[in-house]
PDB file of N, CA and C in Angstrom:
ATOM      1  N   UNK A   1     135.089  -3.557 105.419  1.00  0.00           N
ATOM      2  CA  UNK A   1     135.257  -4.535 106.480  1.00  0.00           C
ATOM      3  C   UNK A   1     134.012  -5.405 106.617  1.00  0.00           C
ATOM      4  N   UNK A   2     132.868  -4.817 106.937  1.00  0.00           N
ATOM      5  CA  UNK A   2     131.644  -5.508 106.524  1.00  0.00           C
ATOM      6  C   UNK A   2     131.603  -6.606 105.501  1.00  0.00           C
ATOM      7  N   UNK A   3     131.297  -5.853 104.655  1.00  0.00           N
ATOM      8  CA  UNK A   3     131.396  -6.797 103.033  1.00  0.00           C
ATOM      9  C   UNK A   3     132.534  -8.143 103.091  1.00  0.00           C
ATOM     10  N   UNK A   4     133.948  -7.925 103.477  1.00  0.00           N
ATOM     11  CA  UNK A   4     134.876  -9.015 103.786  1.00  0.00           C
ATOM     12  C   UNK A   4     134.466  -9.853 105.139  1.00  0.00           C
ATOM     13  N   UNK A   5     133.964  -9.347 106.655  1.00  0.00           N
ATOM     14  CA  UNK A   5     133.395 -10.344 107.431  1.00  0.00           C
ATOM     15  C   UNK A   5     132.505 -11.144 106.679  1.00  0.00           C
ATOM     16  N   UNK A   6     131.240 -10.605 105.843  1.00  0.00           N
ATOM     17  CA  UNK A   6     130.592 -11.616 105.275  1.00  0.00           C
ATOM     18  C   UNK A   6     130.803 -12.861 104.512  1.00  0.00           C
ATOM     19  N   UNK A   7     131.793 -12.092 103.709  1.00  0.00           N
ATOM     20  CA  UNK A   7     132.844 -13.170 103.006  1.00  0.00           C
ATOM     21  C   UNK A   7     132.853 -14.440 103.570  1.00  0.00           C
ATOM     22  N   UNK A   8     133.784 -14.216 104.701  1.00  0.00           N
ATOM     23  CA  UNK A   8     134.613 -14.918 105.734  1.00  0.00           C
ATOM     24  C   UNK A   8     133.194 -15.740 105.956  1.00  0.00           C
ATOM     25  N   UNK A   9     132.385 -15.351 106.933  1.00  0.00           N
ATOM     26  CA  UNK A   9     131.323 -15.984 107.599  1.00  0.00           C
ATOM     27  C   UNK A   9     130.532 -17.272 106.604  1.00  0.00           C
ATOM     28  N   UNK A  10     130.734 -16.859 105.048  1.00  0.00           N
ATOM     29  CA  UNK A  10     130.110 -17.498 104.098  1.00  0.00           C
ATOM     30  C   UNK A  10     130.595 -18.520 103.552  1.00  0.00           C
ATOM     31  N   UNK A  11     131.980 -18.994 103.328  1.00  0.00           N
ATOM     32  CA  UNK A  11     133.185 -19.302 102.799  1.00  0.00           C
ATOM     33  C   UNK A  11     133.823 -20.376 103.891  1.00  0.00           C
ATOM     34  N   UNK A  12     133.557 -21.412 102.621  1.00  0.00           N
ATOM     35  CA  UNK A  12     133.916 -22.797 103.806  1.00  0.00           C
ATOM     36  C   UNK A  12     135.649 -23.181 103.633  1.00  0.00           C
ATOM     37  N   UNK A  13     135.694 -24.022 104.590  1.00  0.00           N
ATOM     38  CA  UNK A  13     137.278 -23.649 104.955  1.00  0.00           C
ATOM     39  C   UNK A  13     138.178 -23.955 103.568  1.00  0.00           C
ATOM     40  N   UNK A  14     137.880 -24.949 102.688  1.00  0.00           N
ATOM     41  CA  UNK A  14     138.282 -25.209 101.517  1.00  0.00           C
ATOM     42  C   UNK A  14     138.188 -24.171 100.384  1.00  0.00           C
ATOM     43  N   UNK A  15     136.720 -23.782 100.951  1.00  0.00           N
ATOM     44  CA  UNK A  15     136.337 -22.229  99.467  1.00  0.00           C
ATOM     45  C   UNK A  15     137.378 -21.147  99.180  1.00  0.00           C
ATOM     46  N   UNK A  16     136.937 -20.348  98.740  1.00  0.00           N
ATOM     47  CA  UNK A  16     137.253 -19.277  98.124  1.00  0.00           C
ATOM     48  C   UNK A  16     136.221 -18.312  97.643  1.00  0.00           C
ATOM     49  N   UNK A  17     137.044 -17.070  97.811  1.00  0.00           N
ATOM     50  CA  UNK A  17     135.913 -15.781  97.385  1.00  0.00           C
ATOM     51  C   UNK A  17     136.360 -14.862  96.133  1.00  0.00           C
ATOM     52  N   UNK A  18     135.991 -14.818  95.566  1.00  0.00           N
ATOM     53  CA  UNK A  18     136.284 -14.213  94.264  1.00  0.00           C
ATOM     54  C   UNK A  18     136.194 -11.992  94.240  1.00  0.00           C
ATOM     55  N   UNK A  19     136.971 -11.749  94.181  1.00  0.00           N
ATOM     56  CA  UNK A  19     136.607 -10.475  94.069  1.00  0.00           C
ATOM     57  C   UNK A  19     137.138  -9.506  92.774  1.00  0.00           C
ATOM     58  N   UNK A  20     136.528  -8.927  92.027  1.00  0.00           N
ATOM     59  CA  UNK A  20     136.516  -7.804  91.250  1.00  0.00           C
ATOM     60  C   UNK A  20     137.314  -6.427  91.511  1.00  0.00           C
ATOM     61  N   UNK A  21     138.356  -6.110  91.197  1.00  0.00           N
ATOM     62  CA  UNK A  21     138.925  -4.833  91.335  1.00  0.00           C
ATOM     63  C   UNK A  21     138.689  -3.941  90.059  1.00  0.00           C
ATOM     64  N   UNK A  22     138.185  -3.080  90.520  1.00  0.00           N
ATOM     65  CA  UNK A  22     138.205  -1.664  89.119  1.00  0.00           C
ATOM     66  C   UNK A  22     139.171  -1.058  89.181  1.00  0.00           C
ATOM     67  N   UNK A  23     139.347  -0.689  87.679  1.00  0.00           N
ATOM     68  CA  UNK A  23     140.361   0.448  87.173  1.00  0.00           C
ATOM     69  C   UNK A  23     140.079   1.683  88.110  1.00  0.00           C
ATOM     70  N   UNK A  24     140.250   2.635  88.795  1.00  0.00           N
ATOM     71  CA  UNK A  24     139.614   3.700  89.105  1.00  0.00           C
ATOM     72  C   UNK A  24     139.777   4.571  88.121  1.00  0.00           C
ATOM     73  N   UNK A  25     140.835   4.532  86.888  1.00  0.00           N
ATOM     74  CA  UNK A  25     139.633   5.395  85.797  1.00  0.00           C
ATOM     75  C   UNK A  25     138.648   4.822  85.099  1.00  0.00           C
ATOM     76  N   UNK A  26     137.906   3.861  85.648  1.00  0.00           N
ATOM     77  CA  UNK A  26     136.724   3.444  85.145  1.00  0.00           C
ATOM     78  C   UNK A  26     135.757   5.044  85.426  1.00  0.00           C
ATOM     79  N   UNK A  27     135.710   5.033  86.533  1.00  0.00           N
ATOM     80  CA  UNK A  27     135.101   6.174  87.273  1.00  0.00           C
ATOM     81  C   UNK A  27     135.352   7.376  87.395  1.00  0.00           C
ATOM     82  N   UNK A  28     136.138   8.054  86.165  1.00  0.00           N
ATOM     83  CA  UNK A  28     136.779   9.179  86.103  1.00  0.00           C
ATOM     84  C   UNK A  28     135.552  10.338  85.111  1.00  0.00           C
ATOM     85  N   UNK A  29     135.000   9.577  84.411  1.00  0.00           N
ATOM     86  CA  UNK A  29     133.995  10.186  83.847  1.00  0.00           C
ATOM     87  C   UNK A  29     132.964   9.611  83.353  1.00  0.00           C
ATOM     88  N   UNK A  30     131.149   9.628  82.999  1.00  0.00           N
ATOM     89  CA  UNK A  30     130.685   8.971  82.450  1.00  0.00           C
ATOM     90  C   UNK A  30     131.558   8.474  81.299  1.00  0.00           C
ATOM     91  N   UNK A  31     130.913   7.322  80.451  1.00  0.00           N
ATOM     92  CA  UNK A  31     131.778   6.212  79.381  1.00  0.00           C
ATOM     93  C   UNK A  31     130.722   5.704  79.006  1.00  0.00           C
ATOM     94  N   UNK A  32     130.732   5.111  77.257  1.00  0.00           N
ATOM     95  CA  UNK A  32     130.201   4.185  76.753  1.00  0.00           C
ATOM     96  C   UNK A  32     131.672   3.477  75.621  1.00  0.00           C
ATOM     97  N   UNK A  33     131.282   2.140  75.903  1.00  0.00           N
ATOM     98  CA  UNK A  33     132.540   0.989  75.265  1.00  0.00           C
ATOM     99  C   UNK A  33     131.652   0.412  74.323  1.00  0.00           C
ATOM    100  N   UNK A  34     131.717   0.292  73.142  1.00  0.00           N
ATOM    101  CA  UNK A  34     131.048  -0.773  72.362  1.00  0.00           C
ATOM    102  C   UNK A  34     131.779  -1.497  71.572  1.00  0.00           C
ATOM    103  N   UNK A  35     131.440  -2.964  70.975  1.00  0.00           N
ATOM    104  CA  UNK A  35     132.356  -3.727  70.956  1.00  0.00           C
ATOM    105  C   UNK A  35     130.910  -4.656  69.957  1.00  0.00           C
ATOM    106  N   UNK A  36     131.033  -4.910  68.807  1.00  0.00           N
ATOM    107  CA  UNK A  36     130.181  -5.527  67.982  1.00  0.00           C
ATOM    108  C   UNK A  36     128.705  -5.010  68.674  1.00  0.00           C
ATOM    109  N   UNK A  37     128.260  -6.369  68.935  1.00  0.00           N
ATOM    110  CA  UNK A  37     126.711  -5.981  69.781  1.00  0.00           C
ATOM    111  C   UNK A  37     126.748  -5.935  71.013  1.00  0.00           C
ATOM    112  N   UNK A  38     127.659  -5.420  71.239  1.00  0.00           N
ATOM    113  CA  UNK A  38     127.991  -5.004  72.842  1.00  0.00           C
ATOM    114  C   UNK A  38     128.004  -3.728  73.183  1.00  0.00           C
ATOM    115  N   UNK A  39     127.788  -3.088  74.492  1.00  0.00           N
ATOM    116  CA  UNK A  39     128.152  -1.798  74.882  1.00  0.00           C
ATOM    117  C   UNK A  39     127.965  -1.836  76.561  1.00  0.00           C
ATOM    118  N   UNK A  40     128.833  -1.212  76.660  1.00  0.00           N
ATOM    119  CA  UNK A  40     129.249  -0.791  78.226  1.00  0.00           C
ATOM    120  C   UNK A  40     129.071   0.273  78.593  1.00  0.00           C
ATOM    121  N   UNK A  41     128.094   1.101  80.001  1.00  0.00           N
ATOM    122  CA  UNK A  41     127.940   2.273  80.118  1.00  0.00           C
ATOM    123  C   UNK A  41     127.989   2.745  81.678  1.00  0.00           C
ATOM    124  N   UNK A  42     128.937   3.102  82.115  1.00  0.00           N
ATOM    125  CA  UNK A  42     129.320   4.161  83.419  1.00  0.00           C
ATOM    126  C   UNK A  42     128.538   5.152  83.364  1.00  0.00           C
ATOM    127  N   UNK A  43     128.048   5.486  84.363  1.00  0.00           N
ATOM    128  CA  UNK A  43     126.918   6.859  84.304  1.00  0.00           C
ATOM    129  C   UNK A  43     126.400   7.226  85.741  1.00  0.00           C
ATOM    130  N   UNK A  44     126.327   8.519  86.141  1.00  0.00           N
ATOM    131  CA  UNK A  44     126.132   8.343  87.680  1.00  0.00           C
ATOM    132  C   UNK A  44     126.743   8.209  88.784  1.00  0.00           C
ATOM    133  N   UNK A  45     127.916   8.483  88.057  1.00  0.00           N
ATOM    134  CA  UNK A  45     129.162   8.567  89.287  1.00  0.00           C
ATOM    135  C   UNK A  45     129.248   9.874  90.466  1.00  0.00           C
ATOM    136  N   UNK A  46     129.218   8.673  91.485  1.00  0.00           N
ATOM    137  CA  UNK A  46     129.584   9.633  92.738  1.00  0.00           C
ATOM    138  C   UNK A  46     131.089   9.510  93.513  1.00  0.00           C
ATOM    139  N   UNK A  47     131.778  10.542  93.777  1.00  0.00           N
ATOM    140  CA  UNK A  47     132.943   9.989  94.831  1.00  0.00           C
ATOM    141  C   UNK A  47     132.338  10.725  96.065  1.00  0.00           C
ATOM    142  N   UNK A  48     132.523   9.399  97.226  1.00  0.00           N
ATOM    143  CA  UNK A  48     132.343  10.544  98.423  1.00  0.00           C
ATOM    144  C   UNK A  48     133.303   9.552  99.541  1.00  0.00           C
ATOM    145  N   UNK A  49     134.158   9.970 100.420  1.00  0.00           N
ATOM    146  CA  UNK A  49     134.872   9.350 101.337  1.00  0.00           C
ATOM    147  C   UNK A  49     135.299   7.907 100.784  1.00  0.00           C
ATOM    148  N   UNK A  50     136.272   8.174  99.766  1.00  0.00           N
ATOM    149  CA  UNK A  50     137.364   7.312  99.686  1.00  0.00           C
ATOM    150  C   UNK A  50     136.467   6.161  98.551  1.00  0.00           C
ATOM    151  N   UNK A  51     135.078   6.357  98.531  1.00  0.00           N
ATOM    152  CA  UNK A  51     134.391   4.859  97.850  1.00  0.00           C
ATOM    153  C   UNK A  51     133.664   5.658  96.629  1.00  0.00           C
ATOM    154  N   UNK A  52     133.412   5.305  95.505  1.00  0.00           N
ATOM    155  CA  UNK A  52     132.730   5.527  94.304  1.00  0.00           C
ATOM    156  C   UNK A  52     131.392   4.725  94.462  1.00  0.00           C
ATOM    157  N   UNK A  53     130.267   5.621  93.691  1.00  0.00           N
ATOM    158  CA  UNK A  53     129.389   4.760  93.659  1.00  0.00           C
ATOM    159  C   UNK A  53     129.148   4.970  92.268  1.00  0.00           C
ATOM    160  N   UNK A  54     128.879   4.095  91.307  1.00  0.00           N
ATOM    161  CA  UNK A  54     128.138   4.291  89.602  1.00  0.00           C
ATOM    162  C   UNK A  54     127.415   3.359  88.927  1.00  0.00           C
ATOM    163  N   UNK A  55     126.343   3.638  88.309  1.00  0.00           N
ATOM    164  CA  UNK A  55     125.579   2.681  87.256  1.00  0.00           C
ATOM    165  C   UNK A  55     126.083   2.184  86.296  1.00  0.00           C
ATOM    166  N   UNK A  56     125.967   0.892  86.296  1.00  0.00           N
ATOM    167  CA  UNK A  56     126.639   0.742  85.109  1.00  0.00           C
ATOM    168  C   UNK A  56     125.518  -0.681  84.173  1.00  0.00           C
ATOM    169  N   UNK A  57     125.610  -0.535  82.998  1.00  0.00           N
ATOM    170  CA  UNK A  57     125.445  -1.018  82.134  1.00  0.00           C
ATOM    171  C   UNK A  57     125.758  -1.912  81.136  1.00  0.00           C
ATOM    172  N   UNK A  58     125.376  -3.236  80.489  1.00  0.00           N
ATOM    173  CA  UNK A  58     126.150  -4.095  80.165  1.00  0.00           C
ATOM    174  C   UNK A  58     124.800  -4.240  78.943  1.00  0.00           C
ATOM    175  N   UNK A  59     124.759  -4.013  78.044  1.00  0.00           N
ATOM    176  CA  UNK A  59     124.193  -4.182  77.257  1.00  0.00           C
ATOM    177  C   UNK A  59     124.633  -5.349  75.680  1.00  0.00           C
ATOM    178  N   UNK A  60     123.938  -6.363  75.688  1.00  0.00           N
ATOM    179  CA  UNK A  60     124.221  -7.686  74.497  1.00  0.00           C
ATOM    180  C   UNK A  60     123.178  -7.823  73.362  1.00  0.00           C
ATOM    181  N   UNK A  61     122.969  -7.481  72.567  1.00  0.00           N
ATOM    182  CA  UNK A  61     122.117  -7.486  71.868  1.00  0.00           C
ATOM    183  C   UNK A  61     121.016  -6.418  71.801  1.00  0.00           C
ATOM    184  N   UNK A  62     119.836  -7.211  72.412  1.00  0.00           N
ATOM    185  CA  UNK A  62     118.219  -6.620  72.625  1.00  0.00           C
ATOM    186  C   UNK A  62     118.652  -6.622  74.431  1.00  0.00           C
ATOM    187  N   UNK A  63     119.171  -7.615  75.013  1.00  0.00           N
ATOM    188  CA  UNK A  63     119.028  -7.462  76.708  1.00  0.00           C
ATOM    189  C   UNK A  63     120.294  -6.814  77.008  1.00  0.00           C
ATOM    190  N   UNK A  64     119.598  -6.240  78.123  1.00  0.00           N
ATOM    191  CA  UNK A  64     120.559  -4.970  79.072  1.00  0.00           C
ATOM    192  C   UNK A  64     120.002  -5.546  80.494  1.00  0.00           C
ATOM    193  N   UNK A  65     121.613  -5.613  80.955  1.00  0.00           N
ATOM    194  CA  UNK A  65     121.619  -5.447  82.905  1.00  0.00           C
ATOM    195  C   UNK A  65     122.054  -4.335  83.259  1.00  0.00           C
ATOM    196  N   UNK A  66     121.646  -3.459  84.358  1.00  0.00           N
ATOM    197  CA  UNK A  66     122.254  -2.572  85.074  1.00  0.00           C
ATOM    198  C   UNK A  66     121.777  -3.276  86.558  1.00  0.00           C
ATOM    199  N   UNK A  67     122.882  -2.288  86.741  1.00  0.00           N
ATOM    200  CA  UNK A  67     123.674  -2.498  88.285  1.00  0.00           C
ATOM    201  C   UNK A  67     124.296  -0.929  89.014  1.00  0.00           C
ATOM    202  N   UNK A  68     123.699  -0.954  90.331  1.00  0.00           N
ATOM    203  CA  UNK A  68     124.585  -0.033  91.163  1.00  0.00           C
ATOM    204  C   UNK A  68     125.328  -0.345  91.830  1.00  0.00           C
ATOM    205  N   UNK A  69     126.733  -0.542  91.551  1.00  0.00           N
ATOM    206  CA  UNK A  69     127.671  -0.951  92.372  1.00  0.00           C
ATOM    207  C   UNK A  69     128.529   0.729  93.608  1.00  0.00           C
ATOM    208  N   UNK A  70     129.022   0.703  94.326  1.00  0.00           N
ATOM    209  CA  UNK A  70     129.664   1.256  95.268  1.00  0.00           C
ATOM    210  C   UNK A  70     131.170   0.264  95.747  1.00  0.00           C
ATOM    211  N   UNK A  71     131.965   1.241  95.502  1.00  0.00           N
ATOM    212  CA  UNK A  71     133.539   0.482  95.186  1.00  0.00           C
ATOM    213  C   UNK A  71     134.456   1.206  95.953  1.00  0.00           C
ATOM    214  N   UNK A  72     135.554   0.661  96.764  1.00  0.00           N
ATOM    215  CA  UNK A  72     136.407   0.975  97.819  1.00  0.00           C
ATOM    216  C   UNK A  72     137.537   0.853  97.086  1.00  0.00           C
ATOM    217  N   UNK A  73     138.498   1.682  96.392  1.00  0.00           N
ATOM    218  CA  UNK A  73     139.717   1.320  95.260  1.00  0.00           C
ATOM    219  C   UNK A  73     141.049   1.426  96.988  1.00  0.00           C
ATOM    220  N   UNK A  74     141.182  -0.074  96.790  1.00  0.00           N
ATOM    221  CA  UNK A  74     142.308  -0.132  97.895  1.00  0.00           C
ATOM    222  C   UNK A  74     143.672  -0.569  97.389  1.00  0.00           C
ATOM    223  N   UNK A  75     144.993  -0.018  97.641  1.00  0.00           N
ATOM    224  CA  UNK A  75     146.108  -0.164  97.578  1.00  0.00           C
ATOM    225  C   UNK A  75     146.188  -1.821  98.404  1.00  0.00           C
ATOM    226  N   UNK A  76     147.001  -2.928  97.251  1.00  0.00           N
ATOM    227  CA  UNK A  76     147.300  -4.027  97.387  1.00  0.00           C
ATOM    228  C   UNK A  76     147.573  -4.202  99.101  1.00  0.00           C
ATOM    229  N   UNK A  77     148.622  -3.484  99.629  1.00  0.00           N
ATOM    230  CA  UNK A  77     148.739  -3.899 100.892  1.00  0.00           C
ATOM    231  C   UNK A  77     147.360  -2.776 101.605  1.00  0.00           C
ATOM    232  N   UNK A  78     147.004  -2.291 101.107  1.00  0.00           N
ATOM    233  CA  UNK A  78     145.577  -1.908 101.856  1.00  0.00           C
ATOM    234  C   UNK A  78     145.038  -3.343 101.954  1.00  0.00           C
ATOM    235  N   UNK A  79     144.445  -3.622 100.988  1.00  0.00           N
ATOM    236  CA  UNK A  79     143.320  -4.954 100.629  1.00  0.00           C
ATOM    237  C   UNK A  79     144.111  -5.884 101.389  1.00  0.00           C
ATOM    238  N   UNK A  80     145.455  -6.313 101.596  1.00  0.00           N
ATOM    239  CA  UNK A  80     145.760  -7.538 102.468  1.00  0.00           C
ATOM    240  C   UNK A  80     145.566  -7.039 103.749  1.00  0.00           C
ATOM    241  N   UNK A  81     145.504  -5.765 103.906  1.00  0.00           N
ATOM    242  CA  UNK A  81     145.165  -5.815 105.516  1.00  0.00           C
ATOM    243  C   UNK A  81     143.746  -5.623 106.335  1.00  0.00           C
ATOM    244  N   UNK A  82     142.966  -5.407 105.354  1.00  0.00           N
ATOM    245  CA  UNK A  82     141.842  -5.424 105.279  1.00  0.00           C
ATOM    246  C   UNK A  82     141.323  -7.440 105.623  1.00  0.00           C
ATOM    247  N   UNK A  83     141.759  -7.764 104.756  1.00  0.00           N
ATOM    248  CA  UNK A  83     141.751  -9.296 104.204  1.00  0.00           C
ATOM    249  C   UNK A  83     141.604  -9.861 105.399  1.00  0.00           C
ATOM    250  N   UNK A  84     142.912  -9.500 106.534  1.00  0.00           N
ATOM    251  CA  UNK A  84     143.507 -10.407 107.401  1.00  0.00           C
ATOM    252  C   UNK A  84     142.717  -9.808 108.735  1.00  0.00           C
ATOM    253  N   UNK A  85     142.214  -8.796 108.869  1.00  0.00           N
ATOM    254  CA  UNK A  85     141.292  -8.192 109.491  1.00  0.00           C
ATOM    255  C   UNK A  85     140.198  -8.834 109.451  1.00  0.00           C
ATOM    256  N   UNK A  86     139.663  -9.512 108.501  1.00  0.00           N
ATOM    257  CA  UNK A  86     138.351 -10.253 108.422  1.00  0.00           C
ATOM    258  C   UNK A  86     138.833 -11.605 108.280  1.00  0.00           C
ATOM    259  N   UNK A  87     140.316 -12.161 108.767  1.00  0.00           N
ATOM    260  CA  UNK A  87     140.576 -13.422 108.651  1.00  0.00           C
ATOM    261  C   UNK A  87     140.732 -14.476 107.424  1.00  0.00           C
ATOM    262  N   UNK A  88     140.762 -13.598 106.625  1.00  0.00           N
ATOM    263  CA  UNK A  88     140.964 -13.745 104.549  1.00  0.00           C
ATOM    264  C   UNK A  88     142.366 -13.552 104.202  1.00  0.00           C
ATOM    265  N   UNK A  89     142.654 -14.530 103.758  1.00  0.00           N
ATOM    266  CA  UNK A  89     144.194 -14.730 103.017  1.00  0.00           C
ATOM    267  C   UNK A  89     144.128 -14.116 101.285  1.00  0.00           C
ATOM    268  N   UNK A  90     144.791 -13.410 100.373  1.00  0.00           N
ATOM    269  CA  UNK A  90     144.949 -13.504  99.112  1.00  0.00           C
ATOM    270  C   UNK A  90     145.471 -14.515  98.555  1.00  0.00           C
ATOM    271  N   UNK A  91     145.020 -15.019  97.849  1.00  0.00           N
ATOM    272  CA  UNK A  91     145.763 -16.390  97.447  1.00  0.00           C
ATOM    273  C   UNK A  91     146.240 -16.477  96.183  1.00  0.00           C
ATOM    274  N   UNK A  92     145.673 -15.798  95.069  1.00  0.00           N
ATOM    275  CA  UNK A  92     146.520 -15.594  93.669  1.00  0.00           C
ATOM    276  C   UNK A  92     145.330 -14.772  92.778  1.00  0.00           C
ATOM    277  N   UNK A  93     145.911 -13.923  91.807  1.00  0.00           N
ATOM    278  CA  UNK A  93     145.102 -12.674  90.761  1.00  0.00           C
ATOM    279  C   UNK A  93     144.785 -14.147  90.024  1.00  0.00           C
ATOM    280  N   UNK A  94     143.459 -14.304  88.775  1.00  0.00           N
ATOM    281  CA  UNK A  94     142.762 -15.000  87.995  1.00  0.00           C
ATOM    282  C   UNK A  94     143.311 -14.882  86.554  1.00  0.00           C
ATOM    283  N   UNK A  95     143.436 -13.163  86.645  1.00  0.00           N
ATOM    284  CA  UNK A  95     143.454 -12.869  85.460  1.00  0.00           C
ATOM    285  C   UNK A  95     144.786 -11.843  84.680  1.00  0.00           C
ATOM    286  N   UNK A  96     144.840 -11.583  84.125  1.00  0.00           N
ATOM    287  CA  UNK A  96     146.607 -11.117  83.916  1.00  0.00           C
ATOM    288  C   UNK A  96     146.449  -9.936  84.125  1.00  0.00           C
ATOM    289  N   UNK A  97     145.334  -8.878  83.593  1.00  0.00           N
ATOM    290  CA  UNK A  97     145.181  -7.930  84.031  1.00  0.00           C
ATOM    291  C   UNK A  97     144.891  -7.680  85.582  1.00  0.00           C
ATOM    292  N   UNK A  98     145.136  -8.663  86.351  1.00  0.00           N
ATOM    293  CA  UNK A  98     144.390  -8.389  87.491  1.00  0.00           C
ATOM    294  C   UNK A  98     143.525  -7.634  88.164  1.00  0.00           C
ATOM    295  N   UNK A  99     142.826  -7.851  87.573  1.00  0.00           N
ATOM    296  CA  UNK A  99     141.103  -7.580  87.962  1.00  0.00           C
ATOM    297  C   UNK A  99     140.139  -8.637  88.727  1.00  0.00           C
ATOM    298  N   UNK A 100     140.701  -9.839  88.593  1.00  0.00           N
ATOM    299  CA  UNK A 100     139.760 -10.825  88.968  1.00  0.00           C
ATOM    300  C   UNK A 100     140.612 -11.614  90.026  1.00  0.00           C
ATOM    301  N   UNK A 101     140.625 -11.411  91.635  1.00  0.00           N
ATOM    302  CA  UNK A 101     141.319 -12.182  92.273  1.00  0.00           C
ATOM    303  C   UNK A 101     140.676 -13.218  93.487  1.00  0.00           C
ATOM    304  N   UNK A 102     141.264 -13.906  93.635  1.00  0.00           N
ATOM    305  CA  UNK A 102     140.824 -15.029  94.598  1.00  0.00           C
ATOM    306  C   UNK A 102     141.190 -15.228  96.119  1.00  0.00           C
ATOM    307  N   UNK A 103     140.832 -15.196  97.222  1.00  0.00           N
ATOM    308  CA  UNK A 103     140.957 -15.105  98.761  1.00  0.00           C
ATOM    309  C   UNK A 103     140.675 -16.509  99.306  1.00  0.00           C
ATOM    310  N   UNK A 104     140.981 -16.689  99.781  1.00  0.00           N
ATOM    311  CA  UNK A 104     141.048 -17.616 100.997  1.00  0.00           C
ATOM    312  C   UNK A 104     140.385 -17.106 102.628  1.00  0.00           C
ATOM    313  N   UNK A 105     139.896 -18.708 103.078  1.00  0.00           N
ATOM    314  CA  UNK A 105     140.142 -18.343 104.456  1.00  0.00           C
ATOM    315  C   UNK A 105     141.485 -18.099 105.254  1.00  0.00           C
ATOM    316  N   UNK A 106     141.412 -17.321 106.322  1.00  0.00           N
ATOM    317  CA  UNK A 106     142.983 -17.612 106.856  1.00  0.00           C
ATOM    318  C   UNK A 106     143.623 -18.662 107.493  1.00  0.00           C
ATOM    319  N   UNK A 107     144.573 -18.845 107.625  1.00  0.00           N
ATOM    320  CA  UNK A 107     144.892 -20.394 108.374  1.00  0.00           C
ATOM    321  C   UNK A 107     145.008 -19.556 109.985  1.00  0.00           C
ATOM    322  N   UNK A 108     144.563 -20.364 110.898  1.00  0.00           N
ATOM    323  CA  UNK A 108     144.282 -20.224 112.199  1.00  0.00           C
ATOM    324  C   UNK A 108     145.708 -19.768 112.759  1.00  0.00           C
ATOM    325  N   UNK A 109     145.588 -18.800 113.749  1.00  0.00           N
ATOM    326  CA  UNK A 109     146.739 -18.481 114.257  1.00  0.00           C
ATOM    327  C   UNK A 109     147.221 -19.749 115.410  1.00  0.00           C
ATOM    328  N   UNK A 110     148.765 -19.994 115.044  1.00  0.00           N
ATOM    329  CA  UNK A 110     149.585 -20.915 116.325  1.00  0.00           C
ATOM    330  C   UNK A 110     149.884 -22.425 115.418  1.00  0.00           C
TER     331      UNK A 110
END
């Protein structure tokens, strides 16, 4: 709820907010993905009350990013009601796998 008020508060009436959904078996066990000079690495996984937290790794070449992300895996009409709770509309998935979707502000009640 936090994280989506901010959204909202940030996000001009025309914008949009972009959000990331994980597989939740991303987080089922450490993982490494490699892919030419690529590799992907999950590591550090915690579940505690409903949210995951894990390191993860994105490695291209010689440079590597890591990141600690902490992730809330919500059922579609979870996330719209969440959404509308912080005054955020869903407005359409990006990507076919839907992973990558797009929000709106809400349109004003009346």
């Amino acid at each position: 709820k936090q994280f989506l008020d901010t959204c909202r508060w940030h996000v001009r009436r025309a914008g949009s907010v972009l959000i990331e959904k994980h597989d939740p078996a991303l987080f089922a066990a450490p993982l490494t993905r490699r892919r030419g000079d690529r590799k992907f690495v999950v590591r550090d996984i915690i579940h505690r009350d409903g949210f995951i937290s894990a390191t993860i790794e994105t490695h291209v070449g010689e440079t590597a990013w890591t990141q600690r992300i902490t992730v809330e895996n919500l059922s579609h009409s979870e996330l719209l009601r969440c959404l509308a709770s912080s005054s955020l509309a869903f407005d359409t998935y990006l990507t076919e796998d839907r992973t990558w979707l797009r929000v709106v502000r809400a349109a004003p009640a009346g």
